[in-house]
N, C-alpha and C. Protein backbone atom coordinates (compact mmCIF):
# COMPACT_ATOMS: atom_id res chain seq x y z
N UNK A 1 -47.96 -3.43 22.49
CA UNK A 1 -47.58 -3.91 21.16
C UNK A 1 -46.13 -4.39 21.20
N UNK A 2 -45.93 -5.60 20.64
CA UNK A 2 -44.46 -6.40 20.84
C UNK A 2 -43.52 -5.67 19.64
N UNK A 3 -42.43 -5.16 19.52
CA UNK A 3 -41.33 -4.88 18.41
C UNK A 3 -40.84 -5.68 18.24
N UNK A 4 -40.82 -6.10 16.78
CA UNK A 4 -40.24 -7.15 16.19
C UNK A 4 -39.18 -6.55 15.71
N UNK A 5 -37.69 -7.22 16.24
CA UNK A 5 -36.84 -6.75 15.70
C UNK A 5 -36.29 -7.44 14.50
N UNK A 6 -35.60 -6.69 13.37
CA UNK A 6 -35.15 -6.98 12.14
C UNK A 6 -33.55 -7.86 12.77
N UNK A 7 -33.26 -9.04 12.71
CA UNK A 7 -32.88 -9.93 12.29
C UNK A 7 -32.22 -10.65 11.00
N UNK A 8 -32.52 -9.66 10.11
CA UNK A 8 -32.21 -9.90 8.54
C UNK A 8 -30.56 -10.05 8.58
N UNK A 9 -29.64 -10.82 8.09
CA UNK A 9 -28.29 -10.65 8.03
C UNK A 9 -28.26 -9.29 7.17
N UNK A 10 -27.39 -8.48 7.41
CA UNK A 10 -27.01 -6.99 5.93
C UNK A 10 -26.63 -7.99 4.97
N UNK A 11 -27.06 -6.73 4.07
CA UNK A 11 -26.88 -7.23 2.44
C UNK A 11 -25.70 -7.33 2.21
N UNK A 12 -24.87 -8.49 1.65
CA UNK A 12 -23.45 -8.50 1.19
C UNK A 12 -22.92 -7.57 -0.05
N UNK A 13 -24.16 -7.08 -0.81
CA UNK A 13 -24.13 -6.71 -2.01
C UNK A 13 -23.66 -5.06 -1.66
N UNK A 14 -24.35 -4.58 -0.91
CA UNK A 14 -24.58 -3.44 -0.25
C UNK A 14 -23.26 -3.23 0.34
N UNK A 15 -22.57 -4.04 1.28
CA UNK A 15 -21.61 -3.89 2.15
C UNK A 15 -20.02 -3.16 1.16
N UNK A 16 -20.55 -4.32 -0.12
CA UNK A 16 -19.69 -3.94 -0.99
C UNK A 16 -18.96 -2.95 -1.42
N UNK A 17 -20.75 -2.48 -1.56
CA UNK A 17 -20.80 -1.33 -2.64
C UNK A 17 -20.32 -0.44 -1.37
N UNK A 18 -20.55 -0.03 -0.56
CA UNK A 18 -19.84 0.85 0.86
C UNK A 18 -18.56 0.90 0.86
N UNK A 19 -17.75 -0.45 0.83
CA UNK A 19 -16.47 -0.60 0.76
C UNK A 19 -15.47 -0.24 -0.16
N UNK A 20 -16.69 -0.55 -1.69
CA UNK A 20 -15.74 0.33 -2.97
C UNK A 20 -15.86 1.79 -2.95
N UNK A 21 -16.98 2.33 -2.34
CA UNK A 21 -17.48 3.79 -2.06
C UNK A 21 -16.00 4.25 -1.45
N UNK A 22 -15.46 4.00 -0.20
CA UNK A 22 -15.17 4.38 0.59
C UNK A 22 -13.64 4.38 -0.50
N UNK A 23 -13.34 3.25 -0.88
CA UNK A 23 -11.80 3.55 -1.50
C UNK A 23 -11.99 4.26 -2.36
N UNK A 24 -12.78 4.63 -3.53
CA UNK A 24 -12.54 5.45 -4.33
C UNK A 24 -13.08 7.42 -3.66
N UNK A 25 -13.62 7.38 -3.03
CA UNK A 25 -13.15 8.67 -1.90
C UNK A 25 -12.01 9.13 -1.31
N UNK A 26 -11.45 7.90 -0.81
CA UNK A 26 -10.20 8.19 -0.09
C UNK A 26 -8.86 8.15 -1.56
N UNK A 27 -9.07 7.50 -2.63
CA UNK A 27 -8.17 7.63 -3.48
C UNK A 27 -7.85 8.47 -4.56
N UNK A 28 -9.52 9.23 -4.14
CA UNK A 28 -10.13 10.58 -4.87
C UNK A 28 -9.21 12.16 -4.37
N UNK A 29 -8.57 11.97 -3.12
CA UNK A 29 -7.80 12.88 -2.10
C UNK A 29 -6.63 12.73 -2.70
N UNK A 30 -5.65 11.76 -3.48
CA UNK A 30 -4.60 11.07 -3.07
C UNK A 30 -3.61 11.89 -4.78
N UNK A 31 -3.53 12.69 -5.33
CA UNK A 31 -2.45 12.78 -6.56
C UNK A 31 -1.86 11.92 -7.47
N UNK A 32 -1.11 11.87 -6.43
CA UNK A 32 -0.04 10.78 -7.50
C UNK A 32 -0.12 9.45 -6.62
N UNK A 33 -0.10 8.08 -7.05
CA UNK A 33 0.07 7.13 -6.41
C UNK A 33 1.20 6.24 -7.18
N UNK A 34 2.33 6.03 -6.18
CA UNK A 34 3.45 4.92 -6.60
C UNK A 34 3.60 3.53 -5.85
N UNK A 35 3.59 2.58 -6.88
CA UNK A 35 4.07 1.68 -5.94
C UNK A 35 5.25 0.93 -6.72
N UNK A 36 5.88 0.75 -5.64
CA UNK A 36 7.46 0.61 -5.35
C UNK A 36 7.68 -1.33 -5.37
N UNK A 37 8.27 -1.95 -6.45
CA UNK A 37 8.04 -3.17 -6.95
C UNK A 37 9.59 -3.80 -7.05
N UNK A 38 9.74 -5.09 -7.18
CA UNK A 38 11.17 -5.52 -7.80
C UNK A 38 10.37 -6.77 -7.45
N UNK A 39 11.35 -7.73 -8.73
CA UNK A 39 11.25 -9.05 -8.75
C UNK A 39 11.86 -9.63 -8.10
N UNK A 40 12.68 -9.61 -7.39
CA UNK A 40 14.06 -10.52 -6.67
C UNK A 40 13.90 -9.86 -4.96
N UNK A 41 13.86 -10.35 -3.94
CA UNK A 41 13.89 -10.23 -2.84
C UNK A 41 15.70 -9.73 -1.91
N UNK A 42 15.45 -8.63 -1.35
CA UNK A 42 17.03 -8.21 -0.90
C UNK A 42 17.55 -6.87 -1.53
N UNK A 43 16.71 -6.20 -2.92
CA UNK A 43 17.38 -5.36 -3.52
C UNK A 43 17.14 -3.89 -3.20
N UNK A 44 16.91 -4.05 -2.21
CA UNK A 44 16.49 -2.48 -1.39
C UNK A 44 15.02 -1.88 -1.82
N UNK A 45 14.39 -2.86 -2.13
CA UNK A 45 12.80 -1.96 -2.24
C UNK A 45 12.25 -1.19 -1.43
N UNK A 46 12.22 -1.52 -0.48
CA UNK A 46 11.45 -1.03 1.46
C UNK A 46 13.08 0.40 1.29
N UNK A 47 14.02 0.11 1.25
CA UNK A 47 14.75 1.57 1.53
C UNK A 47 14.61 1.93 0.36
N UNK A 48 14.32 1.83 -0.86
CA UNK A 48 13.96 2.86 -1.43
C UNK A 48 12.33 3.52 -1.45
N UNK A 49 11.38 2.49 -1.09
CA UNK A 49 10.22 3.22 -0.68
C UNK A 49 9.84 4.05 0.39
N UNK A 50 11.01 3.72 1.44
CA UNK A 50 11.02 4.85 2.66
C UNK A 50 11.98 6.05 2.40
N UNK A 51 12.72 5.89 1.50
CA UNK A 51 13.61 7.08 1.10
C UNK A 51 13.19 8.02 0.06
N UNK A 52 12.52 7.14 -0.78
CA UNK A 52 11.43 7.89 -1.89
C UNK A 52 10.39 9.18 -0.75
N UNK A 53 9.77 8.48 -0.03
CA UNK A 53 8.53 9.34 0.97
C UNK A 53 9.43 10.19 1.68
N UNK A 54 10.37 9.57 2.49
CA UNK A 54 10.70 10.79 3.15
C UNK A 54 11.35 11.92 2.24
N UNK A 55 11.62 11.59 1.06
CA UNK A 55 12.65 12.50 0.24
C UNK A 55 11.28 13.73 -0.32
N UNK A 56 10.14 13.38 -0.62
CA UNK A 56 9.15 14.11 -1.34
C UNK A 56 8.46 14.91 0.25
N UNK A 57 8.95 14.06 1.45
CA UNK A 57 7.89 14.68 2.56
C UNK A 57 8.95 16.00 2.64
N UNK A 58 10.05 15.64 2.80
CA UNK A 58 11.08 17.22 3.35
C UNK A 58 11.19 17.86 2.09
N UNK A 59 10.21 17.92 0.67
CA UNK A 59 10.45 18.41 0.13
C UNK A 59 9.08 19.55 -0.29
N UNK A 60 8.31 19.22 1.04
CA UNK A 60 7.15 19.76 1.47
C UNK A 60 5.88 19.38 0.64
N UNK A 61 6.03 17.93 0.61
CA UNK A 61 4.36 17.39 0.05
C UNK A 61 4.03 16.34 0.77
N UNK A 62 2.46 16.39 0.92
CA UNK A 62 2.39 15.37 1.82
C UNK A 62 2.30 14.22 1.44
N UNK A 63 2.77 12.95 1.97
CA UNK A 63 3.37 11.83 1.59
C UNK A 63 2.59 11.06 2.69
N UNK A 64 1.98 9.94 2.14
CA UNK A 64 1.92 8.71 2.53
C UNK A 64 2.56 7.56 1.97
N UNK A 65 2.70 6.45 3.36
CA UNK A 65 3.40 5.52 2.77
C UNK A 65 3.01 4.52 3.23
N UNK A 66 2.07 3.14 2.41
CA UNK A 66 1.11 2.00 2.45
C UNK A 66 2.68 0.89 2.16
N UNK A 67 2.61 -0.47 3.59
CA UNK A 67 3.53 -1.52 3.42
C UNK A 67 2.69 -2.46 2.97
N UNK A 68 2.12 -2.84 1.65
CA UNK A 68 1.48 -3.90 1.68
C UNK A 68 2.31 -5.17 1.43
N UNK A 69 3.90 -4.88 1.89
CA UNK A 69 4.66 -6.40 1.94
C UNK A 69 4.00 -7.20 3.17
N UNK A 70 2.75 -8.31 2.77
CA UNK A 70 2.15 -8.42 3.87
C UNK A 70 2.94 -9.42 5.05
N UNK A 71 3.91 -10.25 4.00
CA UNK A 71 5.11 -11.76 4.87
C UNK A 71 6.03 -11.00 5.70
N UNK A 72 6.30 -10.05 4.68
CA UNK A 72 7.83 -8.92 5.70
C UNK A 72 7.30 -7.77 5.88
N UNK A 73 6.57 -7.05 6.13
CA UNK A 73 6.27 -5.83 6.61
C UNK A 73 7.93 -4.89 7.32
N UNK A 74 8.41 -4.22 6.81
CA UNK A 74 9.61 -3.54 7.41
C UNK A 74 9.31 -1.92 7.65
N UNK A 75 8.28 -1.53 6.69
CA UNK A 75 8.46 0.34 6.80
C UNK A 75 8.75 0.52 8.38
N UNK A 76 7.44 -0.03 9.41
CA UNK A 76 7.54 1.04 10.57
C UNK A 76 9.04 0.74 11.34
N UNK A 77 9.36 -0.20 10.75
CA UNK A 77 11.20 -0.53 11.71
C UNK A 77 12.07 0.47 11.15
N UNK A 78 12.25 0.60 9.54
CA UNK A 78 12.59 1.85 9.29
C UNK A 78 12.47 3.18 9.80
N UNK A 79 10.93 3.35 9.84
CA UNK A 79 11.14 4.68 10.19
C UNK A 79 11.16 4.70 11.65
N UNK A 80 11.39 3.89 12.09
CA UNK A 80 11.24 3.74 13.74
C UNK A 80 10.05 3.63 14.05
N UNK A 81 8.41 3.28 13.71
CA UNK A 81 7.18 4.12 14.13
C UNK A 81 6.83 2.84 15.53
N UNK A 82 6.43 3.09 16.10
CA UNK A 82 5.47 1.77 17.09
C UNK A 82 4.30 2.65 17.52
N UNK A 83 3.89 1.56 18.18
CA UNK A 83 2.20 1.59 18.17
C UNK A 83 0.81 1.48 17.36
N UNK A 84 -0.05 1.54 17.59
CA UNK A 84 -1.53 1.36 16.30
C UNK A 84 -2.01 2.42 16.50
N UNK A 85 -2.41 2.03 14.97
CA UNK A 85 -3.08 3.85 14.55
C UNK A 85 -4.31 3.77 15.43
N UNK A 86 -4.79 4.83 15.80
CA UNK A 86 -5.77 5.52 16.34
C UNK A 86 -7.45 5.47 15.40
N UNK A 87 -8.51 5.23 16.07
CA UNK A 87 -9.22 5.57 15.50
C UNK A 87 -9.60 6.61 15.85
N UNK A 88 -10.50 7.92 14.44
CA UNK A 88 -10.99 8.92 14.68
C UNK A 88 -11.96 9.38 14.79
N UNK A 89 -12.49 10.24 14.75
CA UNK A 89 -14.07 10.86 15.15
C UNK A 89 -14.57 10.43 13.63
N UNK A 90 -14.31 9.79 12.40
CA UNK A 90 -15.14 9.44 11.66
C UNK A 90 -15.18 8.13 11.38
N UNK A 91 -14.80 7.46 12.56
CA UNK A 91 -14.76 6.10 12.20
C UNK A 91 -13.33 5.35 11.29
N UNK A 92 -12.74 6.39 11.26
CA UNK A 92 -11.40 5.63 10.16
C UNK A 92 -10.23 5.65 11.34
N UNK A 93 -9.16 4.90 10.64
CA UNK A 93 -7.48 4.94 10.84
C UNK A 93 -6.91 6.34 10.78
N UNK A 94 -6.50 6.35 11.67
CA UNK A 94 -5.27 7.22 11.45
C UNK A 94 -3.98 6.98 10.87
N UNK A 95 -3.77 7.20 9.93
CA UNK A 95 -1.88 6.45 9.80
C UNK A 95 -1.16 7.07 10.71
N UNK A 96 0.05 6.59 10.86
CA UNK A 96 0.84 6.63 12.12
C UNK A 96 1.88 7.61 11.62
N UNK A 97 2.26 8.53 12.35
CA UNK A 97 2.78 10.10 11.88
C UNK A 97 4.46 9.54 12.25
N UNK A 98 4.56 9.69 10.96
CA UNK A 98 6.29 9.92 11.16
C UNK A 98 6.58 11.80 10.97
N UNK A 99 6.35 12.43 10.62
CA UNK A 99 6.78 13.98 10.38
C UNK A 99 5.36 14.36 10.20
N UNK A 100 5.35 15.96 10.05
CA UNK A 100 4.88 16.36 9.95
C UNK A 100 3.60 16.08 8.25
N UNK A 101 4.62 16.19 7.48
CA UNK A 101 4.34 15.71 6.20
C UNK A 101 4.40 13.90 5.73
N UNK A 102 4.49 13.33 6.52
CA UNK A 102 4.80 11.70 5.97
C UNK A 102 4.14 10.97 7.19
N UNK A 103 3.34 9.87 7.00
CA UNK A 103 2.12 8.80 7.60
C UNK A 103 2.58 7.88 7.04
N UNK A 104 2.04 6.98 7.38
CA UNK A 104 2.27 5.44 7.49
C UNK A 104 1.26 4.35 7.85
N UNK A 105 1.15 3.31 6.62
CA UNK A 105 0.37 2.45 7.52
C UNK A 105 1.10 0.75 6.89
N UNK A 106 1.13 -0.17 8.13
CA UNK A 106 1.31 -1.17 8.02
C UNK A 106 0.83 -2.55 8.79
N UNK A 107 0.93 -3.90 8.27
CA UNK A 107 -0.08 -4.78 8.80
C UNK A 107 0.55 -4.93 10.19
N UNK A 108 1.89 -4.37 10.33
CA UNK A 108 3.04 -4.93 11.73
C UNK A 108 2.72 -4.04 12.60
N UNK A 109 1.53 -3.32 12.28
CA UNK A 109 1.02 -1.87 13.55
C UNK A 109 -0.27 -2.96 13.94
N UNK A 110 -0.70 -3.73 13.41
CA UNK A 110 -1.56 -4.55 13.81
C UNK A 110 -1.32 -6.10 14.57
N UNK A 111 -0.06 -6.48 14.29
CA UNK A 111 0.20 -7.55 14.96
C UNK A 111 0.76 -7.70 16.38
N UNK A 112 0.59 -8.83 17.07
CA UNK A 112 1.06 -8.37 18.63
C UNK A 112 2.42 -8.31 19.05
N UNK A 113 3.16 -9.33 18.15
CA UNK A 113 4.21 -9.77 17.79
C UNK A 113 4.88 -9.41 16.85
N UNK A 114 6.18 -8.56 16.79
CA UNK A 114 6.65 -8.14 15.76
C UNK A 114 7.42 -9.17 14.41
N UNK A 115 7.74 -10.66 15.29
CA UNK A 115 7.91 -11.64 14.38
C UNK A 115 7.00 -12.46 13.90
N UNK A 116 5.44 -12.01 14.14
CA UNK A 116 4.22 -13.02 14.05
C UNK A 116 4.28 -13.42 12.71
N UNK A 117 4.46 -14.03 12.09
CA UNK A 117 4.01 -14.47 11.03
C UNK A 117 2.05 -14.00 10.26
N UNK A 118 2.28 -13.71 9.08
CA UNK A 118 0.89 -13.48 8.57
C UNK A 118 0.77 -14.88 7.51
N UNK A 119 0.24 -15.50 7.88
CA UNK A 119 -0.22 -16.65 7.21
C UNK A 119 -1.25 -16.85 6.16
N UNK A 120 -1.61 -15.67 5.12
CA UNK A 120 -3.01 -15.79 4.59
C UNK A 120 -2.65 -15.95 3.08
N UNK A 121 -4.11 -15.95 2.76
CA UNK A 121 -4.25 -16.34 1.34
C UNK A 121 -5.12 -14.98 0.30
N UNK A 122 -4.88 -15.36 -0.84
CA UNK A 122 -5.35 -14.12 -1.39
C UNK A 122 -6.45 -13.27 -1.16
N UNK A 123 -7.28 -14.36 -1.16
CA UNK A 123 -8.38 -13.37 -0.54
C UNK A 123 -8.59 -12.14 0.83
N UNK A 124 -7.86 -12.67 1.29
CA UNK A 124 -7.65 -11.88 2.29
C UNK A 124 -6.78 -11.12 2.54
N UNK A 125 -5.68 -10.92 1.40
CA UNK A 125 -5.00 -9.91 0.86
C UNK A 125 -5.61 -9.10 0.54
N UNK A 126 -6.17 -8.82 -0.25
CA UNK A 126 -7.26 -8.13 -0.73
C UNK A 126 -7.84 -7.65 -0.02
N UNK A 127 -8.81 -7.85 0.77
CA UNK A 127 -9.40 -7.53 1.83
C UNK A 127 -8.65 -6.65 2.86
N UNK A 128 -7.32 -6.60 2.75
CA UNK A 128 -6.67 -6.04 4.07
C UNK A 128 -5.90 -4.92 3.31
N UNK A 129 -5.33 -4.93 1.94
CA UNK A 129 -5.16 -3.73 0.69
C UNK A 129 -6.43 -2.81 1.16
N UNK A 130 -7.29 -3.52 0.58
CA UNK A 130 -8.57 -2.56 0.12
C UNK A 130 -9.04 -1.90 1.28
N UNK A 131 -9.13 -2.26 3.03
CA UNK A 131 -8.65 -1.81 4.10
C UNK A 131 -8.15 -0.77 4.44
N UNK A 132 -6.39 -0.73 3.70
CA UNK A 132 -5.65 0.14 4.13
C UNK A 132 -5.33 1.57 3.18
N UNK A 133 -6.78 1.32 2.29
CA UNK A 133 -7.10 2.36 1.55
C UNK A 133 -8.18 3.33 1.94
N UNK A 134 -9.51 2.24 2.04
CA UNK A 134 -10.82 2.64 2.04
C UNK A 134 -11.29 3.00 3.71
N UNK A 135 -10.27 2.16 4.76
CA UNK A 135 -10.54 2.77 5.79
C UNK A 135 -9.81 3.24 6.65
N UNK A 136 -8.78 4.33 5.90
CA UNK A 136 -7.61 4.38 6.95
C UNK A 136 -7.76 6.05 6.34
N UNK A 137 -7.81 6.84 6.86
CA UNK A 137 -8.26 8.53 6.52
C UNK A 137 -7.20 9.08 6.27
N UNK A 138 -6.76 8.87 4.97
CA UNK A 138 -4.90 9.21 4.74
C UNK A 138 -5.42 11.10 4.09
N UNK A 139 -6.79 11.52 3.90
CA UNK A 139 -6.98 12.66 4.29
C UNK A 139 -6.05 13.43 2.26
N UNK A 140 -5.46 14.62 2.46
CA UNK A 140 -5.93 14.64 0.97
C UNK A 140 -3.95 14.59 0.95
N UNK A 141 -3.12 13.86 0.13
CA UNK A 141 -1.98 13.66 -0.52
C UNK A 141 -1.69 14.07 -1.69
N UNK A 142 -0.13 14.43 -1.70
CA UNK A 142 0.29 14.76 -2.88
C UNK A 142 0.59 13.75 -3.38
N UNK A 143 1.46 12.88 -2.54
CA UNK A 143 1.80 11.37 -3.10
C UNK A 143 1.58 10.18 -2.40
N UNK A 144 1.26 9.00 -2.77
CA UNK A 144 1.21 7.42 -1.61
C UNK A 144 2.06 6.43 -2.47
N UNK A 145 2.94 6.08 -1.22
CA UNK A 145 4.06 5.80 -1.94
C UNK A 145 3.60 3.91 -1.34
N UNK A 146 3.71 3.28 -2.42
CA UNK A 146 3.23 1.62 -2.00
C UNK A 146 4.28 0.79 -2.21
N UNK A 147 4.77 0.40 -0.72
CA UNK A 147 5.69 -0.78 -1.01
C UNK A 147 5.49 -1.79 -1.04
N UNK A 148 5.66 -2.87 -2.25
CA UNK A 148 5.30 -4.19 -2.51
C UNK A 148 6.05 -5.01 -1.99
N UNK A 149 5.82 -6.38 -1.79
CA UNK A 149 6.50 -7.65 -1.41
C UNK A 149 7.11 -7.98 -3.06
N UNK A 150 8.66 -8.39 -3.15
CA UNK A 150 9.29 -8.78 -4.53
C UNK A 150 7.78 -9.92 -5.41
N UNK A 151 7.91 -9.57 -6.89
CA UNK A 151 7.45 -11.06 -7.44
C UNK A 151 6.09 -10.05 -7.90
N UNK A 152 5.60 -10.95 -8.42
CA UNK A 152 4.31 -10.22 -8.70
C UNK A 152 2.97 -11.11 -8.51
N UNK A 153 3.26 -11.50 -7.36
CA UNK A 153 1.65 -12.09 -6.77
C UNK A 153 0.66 -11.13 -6.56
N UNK A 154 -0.01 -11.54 -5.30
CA UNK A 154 -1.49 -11.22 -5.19
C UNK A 154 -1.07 -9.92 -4.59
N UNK A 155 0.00 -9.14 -3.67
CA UNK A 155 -0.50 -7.86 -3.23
C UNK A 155 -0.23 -7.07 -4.63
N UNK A 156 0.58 -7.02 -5.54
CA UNK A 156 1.12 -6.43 -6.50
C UNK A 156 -0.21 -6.03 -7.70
N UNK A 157 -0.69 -7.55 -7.53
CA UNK A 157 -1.87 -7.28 -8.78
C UNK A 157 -3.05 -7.03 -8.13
N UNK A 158 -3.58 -6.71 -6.84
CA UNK A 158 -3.88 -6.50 -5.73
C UNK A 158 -4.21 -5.07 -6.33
N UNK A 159 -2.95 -3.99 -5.98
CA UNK A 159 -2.94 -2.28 -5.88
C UNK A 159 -3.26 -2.00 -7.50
N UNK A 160 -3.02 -3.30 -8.25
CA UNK A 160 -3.28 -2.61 -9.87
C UNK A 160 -4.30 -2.90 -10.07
N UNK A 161 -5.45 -3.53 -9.29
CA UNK A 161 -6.82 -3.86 -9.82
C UNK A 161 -7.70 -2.37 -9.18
N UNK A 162 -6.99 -2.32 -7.92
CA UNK A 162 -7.48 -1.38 -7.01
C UNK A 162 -7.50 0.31 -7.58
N UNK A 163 -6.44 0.32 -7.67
CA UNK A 163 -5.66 1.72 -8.28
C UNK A 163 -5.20 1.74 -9.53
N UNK A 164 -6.33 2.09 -10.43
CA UNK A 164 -6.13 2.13 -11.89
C UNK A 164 -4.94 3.01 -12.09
N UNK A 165 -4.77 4.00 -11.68
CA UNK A 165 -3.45 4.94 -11.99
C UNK A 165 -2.88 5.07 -10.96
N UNK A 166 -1.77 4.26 -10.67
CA UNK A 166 -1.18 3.99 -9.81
C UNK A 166 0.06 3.42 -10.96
N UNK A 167 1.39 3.90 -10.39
CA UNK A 167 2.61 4.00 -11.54
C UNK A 167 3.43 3.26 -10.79
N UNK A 168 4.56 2.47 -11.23
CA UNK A 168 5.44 1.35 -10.80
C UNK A 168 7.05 2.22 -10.20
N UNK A 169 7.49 2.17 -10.28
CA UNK A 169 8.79 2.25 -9.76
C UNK A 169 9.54 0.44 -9.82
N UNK A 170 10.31 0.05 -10.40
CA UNK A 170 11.03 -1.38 -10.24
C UNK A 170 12.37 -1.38 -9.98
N UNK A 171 12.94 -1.86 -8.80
CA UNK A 171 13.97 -1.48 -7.76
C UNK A 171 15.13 -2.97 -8.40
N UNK A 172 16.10 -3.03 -8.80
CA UNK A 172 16.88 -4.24 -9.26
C UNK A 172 18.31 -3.68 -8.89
N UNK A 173 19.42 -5.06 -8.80
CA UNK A 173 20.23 -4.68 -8.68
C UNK A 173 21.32 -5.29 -9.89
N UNK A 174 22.76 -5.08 -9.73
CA UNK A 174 23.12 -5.02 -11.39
C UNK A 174 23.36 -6.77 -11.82
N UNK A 175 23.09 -7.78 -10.49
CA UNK A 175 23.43 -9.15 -10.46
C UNK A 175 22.70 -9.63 -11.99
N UNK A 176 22.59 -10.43 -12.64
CA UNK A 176 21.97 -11.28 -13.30
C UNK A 176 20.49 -11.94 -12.96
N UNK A 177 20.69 -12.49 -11.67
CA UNK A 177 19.63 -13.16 -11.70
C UNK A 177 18.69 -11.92 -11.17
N UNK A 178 19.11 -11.16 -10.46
CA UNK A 178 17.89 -10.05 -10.34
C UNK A 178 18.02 -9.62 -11.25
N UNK A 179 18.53 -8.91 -12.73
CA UNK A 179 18.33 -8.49 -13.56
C UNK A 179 17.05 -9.54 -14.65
N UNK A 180 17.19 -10.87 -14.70
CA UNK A 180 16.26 -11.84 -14.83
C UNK A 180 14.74 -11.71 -14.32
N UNK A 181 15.18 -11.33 -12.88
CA UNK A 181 13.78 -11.54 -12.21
C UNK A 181 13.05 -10.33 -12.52
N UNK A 182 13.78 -8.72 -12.84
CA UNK A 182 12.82 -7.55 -12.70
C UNK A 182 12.72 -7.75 -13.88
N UNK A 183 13.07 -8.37 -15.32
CA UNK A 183 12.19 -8.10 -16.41
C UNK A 183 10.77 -8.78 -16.39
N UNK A 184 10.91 -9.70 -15.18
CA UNK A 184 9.32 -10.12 -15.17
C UNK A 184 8.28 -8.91 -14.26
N UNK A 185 8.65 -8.46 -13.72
CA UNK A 185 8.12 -7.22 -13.17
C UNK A 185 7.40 -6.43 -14.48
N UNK A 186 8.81 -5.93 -14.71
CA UNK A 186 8.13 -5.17 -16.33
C UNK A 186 7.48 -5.66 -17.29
N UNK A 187 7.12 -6.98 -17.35
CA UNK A 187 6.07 -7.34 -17.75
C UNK A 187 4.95 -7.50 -17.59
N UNK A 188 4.95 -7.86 -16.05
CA UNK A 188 3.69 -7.91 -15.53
C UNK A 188 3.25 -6.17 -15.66
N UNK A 189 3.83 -5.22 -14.97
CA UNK A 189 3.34 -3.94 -15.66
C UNK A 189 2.91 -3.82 -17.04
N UNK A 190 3.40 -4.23 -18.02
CA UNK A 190 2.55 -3.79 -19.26
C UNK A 190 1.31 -4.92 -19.35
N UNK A 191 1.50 -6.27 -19.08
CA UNK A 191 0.37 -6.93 -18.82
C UNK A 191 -1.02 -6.26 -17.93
N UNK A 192 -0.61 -5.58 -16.81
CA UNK A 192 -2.15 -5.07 -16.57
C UNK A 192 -2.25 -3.53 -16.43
N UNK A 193 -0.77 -3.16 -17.53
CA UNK A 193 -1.49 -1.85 -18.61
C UNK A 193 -0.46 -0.51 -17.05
N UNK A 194 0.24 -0.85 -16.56
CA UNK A 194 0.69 -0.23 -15.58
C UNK A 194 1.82 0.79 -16.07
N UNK A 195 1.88 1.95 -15.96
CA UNK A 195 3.35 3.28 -16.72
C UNK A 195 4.18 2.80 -15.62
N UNK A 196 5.20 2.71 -16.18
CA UNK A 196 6.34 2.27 -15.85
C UNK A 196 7.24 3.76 -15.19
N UNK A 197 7.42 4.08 -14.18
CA UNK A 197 7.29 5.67 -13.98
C UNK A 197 9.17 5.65 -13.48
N UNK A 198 9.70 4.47 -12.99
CA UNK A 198 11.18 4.90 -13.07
C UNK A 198 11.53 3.26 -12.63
N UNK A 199 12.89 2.85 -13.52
CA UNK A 199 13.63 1.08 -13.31
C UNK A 199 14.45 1.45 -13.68
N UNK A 200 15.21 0.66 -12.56
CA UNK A 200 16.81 0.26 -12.36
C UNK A 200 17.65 1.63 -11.96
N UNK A 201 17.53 2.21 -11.44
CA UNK A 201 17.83 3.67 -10.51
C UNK A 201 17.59 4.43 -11.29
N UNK A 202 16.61 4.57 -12.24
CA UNK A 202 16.75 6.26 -13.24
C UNK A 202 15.02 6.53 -12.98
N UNK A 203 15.19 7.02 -11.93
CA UNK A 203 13.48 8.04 -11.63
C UNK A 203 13.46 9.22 -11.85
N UNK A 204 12.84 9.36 -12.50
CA UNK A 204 12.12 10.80 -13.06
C UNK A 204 11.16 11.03 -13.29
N UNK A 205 10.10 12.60 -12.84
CA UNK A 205 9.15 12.49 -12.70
C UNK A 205 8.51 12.71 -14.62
N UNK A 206 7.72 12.84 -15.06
CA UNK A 206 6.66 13.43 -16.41
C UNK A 206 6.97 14.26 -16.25
């Protein structure tokens, strides 16, 4: 008797539904989620999103920290990290261990070239967010700390479609025109309904 093998392409519909499965599991582990924003490019966002994590990791919680600046990727130069995460016995990412308490994941652990350029378009932003959520085993957190690219394009509205409660942080400095540019930040936060959780250096927790 001949076996006919199934040939069918998988269901796209299905694949989906796996993929949203998987992020809201892994975001089901996760506490508090911040992501770390400013309108103007230069004003220390990336050091304050790596100083934010490490400040909550030595303060004994566990901390992750997602670079979805996908053009400049900087966390792992900060924290010094090299190499790619590992995969594990369940099929996921490992984020890349800076301490004991603080992980990491970024698109520059994936490129070959540390000056490669990422050349993409939204869609595939998205796709590589939703990625570094749904398949990277960041395991159970007190906090995930998300550093954005300045402006409020596609990764920004990206983590707010993704992560309904997920709270802003907006990083500015005292110039004008960055004072200009982060009130558009704070708008776009109340536009897609986002708590405004600490702007212009005054963070404090609820």
């Amino acid at each position: 008797m001949v076996e006919i093998q199934n040939n069918m392409p998988p269901d796209p519909q299905k694949a989906e539904a796996e993929k949203d499965a998987a992020v809201k599991k892994s975001l089901g582990k996760i506490k508090n989620k911040i992501m770390v924003m400013s309108g103007k490019g230069g004003v220390g966002k990336t050091s304050t999103s790596v100083n934010l994590a490490i400040a909550l990791a030595n303060a004994g919680h566990k901390v992750g920290i997602m670079d979805v600046d996908l053009h400049g990727p900087d966390v792992p130069r900060m924290l010094g990290l090299d190499g790619m995460p590992e995969l594990n016995s369940n099929n996921k990412l490992n984020p890349i261990k800076y301490s004991e308490n603080l992980s990491a994941i970024s698109i520059e652990s994936f490129t070959p070239g540390k000056d490669d350029a990422i050349i993409w378009r939204g869609p595939l932003k998205y796709a590589a967010i939703r990625q570094f959520i749904g398949d990277v085993d960041w395991g159970e957190l007190d906090f995930l700390v998300i550093d954005s690219p300045p402006g409020t394009g596609d990764e920004p509205l990206t983590v707010a479609q993704i992560i309904a409660d997920a709270k802003a942080v907006i990083v500015t400095t005292p110039q004008e025109v960055a004072l200009a540019d982060v009130r558009k930040s704070i708008n776009f936060c109340k536009t897609v309904k986002m708590e405004i959780f600490g702007k212009n250096g005054d963070l404090r927790a609820n």
